[in-house]
PDB file of N, CA and C in Angstrom:
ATOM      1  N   UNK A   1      31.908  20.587  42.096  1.00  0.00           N
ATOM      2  CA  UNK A   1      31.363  21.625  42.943  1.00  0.00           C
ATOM      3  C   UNK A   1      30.891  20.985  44.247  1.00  0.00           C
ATOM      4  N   UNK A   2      30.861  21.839  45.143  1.00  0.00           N
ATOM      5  CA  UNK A   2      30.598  20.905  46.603  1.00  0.00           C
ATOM      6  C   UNK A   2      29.167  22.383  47.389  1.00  0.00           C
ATOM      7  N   UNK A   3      28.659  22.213  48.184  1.00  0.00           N
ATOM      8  CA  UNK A   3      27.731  22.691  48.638  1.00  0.00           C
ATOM      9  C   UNK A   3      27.999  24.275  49.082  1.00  0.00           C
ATOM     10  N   UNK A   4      29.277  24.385  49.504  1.00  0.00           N
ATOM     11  CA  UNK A   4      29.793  25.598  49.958  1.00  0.00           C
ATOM     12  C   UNK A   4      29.893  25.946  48.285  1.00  0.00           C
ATOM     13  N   UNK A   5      30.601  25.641  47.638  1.00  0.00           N
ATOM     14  CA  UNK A   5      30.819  26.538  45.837  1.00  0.00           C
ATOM     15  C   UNK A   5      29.235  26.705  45.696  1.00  0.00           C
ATOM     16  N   UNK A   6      28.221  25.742  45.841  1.00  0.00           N
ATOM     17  CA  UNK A   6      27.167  25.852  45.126  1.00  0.00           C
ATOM     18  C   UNK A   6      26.378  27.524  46.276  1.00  0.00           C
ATOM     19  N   UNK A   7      26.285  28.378  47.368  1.00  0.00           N
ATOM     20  CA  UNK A   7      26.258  28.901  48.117  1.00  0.00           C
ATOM     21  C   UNK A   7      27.133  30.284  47.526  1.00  0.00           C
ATOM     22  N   UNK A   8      28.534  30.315  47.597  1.00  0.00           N
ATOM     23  CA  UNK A   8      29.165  31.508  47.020  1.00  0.00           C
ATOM     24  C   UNK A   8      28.868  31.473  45.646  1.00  0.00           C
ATOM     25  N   UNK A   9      28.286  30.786  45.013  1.00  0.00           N
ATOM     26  CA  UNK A   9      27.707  31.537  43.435  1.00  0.00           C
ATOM     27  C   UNK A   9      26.582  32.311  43.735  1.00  0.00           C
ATOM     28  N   UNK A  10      25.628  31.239  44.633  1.00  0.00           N
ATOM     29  CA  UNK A  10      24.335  32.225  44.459  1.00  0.00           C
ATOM     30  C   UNK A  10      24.805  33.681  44.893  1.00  0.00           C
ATOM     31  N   UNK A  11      25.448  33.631  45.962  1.00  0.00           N
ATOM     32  CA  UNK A  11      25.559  34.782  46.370  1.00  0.00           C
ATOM     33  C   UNK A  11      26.077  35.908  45.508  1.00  0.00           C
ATOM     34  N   UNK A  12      27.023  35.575  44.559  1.00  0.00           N
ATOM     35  CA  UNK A  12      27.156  36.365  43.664  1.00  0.00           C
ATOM     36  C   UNK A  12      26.460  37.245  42.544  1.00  0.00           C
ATOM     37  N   UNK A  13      25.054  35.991  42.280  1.00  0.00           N
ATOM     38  CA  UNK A  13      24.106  36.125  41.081  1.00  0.00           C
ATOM     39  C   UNK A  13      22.925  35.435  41.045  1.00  0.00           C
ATOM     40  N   UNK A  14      22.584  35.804  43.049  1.00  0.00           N
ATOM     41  CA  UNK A  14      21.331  35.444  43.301  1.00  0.00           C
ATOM     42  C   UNK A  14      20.537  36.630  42.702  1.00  0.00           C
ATOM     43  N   UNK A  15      20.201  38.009  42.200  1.00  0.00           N
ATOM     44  CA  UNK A  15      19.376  38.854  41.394  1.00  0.00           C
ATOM     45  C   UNK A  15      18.628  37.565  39.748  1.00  0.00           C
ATOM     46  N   UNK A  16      19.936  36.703  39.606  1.00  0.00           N
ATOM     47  CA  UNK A  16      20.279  36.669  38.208  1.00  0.00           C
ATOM     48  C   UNK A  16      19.286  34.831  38.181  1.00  0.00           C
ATOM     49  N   UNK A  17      19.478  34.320  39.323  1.00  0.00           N
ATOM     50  CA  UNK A  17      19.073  33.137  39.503  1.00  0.00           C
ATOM     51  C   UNK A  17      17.582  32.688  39.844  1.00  0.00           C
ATOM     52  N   UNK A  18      16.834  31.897  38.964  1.00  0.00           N
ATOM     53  CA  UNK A  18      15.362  31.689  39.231  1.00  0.00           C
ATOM     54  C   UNK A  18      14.953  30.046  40.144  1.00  0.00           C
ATOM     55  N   UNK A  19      16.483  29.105  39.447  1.00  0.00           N
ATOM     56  CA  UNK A  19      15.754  27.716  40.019  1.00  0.00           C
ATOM     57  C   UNK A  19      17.143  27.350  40.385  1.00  0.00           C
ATOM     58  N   UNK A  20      17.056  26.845  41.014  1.00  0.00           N
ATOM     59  CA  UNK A  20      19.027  26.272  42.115  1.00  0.00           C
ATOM     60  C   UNK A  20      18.365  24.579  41.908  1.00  0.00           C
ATOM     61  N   UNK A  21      19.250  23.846  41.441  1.00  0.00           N
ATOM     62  CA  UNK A  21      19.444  22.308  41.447  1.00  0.00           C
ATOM     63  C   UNK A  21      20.839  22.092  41.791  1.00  0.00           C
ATOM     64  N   UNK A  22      20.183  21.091  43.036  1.00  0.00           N
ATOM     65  CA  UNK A  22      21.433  20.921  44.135  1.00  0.00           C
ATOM     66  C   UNK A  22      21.156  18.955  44.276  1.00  0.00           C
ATOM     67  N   UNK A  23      22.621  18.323  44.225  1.00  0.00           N
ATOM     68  CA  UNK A  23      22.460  16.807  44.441  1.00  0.00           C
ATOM     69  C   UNK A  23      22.512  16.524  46.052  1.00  0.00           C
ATOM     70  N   UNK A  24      21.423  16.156  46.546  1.00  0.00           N
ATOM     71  CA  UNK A  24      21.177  15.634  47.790  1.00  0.00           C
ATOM     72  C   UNK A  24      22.689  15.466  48.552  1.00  0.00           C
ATOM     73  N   UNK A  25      23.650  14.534  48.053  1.00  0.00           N
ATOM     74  CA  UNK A  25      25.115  14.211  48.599  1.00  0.00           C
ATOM     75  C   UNK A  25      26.431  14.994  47.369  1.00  0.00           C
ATOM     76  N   UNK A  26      26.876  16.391  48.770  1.00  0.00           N
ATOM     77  CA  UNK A  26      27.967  17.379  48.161  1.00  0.00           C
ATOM     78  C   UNK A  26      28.742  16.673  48.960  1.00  0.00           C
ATOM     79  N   UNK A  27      30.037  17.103  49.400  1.00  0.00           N
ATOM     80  CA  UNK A  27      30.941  17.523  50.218  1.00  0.00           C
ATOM     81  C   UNK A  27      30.527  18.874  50.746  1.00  0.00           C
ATOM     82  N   UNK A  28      31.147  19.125  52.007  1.00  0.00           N
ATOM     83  CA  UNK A  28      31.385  19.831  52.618  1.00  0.00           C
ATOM     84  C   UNK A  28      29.847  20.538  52.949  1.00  0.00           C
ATOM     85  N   UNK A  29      29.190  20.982  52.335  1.00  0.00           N
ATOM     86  CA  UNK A  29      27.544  21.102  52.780  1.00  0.00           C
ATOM     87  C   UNK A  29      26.935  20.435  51.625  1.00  0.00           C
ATOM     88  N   UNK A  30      25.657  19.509  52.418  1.00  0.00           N
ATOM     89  CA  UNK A  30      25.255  18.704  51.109  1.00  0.00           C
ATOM     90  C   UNK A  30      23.874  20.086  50.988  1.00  0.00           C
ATOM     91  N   UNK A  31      23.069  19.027  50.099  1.00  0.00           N
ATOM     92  CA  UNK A  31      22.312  19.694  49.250  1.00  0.00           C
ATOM     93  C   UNK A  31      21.069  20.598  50.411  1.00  0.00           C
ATOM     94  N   UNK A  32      20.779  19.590  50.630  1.00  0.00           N
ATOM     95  CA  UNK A  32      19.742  20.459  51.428  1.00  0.00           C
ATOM     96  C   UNK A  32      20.261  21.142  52.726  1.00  0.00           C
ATOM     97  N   UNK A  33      21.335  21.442  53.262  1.00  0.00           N
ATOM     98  CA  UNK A  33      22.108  22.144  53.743  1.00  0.00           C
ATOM     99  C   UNK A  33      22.692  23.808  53.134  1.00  0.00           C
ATOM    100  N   UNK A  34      22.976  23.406  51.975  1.00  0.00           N
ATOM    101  CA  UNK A  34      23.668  24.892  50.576  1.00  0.00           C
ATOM    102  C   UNK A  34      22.120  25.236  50.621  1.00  0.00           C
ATOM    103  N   UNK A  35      20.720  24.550  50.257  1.00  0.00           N
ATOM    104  CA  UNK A  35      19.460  25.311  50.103  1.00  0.00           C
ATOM    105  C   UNK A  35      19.056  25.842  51.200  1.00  0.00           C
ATOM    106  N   UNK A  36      19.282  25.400  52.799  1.00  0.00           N
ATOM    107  CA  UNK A  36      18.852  26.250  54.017  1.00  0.00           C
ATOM    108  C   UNK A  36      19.555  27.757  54.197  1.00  0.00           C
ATOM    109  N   UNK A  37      20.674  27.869  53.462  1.00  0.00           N
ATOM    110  CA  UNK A  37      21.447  28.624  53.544  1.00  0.00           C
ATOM    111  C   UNK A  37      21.086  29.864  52.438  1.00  0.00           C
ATOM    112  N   UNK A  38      20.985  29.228  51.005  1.00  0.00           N
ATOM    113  CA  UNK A  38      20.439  30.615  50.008  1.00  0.00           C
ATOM    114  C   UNK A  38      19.244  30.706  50.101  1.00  0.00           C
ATOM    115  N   UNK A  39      18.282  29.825  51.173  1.00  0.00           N
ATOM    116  CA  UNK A  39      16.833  30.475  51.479  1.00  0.00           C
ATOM    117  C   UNK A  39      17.001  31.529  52.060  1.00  0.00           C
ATOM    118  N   UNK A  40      17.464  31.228  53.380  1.00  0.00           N
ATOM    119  CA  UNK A  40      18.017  32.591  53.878  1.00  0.00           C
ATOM    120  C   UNK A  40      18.609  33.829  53.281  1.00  0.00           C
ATOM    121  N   UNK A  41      18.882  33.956  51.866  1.00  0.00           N
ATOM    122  CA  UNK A  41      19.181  34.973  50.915  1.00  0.00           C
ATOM    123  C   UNK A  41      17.953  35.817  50.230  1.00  0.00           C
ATOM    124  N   UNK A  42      17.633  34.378  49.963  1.00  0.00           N
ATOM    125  CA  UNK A  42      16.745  34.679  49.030  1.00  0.00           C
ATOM    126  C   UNK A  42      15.091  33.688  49.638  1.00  0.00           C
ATOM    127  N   UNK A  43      14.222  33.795  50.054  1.00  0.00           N
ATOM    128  CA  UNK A  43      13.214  32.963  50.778  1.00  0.00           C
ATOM    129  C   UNK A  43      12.342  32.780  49.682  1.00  0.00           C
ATOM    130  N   UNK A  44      12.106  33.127  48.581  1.00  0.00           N
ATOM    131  CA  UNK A  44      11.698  32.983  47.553  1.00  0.00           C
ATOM    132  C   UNK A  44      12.387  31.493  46.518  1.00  0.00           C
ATOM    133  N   UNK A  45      13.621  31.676  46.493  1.00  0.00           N
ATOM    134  CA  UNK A  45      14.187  30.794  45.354  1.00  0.00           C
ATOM    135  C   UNK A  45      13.672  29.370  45.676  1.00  0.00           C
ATOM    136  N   UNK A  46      13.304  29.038  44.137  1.00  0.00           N
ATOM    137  CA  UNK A  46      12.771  27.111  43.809  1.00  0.00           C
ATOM    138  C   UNK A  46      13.966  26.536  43.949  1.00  0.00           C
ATOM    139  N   UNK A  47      14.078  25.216  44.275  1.00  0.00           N
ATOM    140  CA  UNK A  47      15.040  24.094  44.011  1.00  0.00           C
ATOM    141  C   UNK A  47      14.457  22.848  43.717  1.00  0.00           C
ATOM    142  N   UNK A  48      15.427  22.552  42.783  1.00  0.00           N
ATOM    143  CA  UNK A  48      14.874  20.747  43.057  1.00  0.00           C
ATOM    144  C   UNK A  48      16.359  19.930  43.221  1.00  0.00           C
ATOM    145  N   UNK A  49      16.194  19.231  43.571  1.00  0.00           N
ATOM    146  CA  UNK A  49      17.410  18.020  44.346  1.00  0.00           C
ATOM    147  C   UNK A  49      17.344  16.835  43.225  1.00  0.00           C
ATOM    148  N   UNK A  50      18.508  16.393  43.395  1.00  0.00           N
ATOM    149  CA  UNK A  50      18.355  15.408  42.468  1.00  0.00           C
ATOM    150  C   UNK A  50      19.616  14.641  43.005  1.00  0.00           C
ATOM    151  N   UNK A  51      19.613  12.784  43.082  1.00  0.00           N
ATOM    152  CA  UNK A  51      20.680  11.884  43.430  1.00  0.00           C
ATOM    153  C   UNK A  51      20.521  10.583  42.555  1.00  0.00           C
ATOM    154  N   UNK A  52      22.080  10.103  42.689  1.00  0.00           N
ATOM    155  CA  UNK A  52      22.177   8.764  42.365  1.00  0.00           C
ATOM    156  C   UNK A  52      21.908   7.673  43.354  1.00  0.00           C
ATOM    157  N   UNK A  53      21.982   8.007  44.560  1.00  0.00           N
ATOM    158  CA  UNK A  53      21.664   7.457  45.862  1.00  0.00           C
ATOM    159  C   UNK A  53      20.112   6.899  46.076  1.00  0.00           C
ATOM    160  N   UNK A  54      20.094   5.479  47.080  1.00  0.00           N
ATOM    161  CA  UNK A  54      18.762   4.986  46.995  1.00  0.00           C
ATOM    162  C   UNK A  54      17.961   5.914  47.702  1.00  0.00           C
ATOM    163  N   UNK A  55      16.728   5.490  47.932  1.00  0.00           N
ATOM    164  CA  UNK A  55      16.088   6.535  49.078  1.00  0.00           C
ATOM    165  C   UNK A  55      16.219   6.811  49.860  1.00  0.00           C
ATOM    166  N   UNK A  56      16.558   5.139  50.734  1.00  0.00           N
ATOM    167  CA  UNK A  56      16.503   5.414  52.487  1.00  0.00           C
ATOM    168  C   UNK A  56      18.049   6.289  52.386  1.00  0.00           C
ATOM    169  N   UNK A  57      18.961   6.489  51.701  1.00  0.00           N
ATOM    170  CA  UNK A  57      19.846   7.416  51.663  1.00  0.00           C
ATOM    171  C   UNK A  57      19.827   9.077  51.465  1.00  0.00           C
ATOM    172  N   UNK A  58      18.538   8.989  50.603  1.00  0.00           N
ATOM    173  CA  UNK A  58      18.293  10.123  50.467  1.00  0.00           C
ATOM    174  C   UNK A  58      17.193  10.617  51.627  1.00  0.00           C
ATOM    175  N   UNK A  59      16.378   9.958  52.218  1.00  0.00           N
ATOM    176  CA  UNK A  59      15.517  10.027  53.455  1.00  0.00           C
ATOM    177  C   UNK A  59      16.609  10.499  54.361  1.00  0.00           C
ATOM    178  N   UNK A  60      17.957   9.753  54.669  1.00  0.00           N
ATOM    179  CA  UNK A  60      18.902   9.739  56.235  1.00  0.00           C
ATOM    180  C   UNK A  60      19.408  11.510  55.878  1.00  0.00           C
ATOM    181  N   UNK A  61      19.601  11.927  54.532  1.00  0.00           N
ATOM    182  CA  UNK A  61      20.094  13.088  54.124  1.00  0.00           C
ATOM    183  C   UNK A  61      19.080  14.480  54.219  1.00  0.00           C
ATOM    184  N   UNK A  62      17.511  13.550  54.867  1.00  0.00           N
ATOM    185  CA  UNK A  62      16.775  15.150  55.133  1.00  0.00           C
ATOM    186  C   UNK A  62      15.901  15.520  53.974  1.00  0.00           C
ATOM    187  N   UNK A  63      16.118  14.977  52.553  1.00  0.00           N
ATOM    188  CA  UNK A  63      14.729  15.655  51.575  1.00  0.00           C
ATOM    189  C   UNK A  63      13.615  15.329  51.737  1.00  0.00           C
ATOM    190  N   UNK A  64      13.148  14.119  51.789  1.00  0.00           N
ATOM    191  CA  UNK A  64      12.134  13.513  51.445  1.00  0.00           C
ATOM    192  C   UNK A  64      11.295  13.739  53.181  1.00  0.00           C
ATOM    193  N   UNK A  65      10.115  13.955  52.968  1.00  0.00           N
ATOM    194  CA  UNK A  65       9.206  14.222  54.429  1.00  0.00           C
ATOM    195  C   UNK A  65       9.009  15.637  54.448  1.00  0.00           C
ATOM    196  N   UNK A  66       9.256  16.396  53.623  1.00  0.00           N
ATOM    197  CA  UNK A  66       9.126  17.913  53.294  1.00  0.00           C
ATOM    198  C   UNK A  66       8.783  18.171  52.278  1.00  0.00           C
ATOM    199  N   UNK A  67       8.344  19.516  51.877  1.00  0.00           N
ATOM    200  CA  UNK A  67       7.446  19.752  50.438  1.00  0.00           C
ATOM    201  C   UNK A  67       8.836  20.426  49.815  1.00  0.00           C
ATOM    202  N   UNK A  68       9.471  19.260  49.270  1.00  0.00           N
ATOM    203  CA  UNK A  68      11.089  19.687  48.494  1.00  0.00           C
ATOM    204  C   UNK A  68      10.655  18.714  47.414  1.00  0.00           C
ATOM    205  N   UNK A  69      11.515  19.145  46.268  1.00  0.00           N
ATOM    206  CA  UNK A  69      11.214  18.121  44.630  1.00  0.00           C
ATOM    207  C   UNK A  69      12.598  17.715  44.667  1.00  0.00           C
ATOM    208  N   UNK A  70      12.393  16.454  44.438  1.00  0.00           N
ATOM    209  CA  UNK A  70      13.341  15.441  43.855  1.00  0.00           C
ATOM    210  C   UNK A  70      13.097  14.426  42.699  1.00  0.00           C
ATOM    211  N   UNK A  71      14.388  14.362  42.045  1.00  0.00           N
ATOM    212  CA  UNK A  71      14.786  13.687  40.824  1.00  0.00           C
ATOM    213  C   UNK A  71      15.761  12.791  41.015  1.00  0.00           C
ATOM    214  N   UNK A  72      15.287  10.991  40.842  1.00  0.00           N
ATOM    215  CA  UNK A  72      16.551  10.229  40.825  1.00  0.00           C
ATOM    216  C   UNK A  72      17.194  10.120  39.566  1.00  0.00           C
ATOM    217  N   UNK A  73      18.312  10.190  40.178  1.00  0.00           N
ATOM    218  CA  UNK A  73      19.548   9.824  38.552  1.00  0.00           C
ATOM    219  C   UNK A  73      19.716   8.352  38.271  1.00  0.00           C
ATOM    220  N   UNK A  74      20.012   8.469  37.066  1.00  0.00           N
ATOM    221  CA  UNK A  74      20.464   9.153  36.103  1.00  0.00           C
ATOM    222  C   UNK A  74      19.239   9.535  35.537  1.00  0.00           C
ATOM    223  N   UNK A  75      19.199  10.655  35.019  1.00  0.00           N
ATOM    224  CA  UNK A  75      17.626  11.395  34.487  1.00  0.00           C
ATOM    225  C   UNK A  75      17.565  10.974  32.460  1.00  0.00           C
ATOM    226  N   UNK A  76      17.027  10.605  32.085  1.00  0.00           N
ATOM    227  CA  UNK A  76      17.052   9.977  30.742  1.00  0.00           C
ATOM    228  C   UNK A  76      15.988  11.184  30.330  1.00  0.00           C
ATOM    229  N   UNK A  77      16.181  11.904  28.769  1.00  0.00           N
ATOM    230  CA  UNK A  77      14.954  12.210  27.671  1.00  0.00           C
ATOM    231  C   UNK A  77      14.094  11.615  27.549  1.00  0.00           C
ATOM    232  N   UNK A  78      12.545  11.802  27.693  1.00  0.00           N
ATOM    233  CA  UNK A  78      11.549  11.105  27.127  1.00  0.00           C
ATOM    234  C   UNK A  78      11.748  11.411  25.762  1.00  0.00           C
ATOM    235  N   UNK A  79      11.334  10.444  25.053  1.00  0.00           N
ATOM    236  CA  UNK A  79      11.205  10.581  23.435  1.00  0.00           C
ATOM    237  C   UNK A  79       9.564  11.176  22.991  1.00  0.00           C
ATOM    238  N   UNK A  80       9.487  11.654  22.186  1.00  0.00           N
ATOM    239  CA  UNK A  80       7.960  12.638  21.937  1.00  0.00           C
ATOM    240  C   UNK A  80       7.479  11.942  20.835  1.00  0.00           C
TER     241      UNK A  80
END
């Protein structure tokens, strides 16, 4: 999926959608690019971002310095 697919879903079954998780680096619109876009749909909807990428990569890409949630990958189970 690339940033534009992640964009024409919401749009389809933004009523239906509560939390959008988008990876910092798509094609064609990255992550926080597809979220400027279904804010504008929806100004309400949560996201959180999530990459395999170091920081200062994910910093040059725009998340980090804003009140946005991020998750680095690979994301592992805590055990209980």
């Amino acid at each position: 999926m690339n940033g534009q697919d992640a964009i024409e879903r919401f749009r389809e079954h933004r009523d239906e959608i509560g939390l959008i998780i988008l990876d910092v680096v798509m094609p064609e619109k990255n992550g926080k690019e597809a979220y400027e876009e279904i804010q504008t749909m929806r100004h309400d909807i949560k996201a959180l971002f999530m990459s395999g990428y170091t920081g200062d990569v994910v910093l040059d890409k725009g998340v980090f310095g804003k009140a946005l949630d991020y998750v680095a990958k690979p994301i592992a189970p805590t055990s209980s």
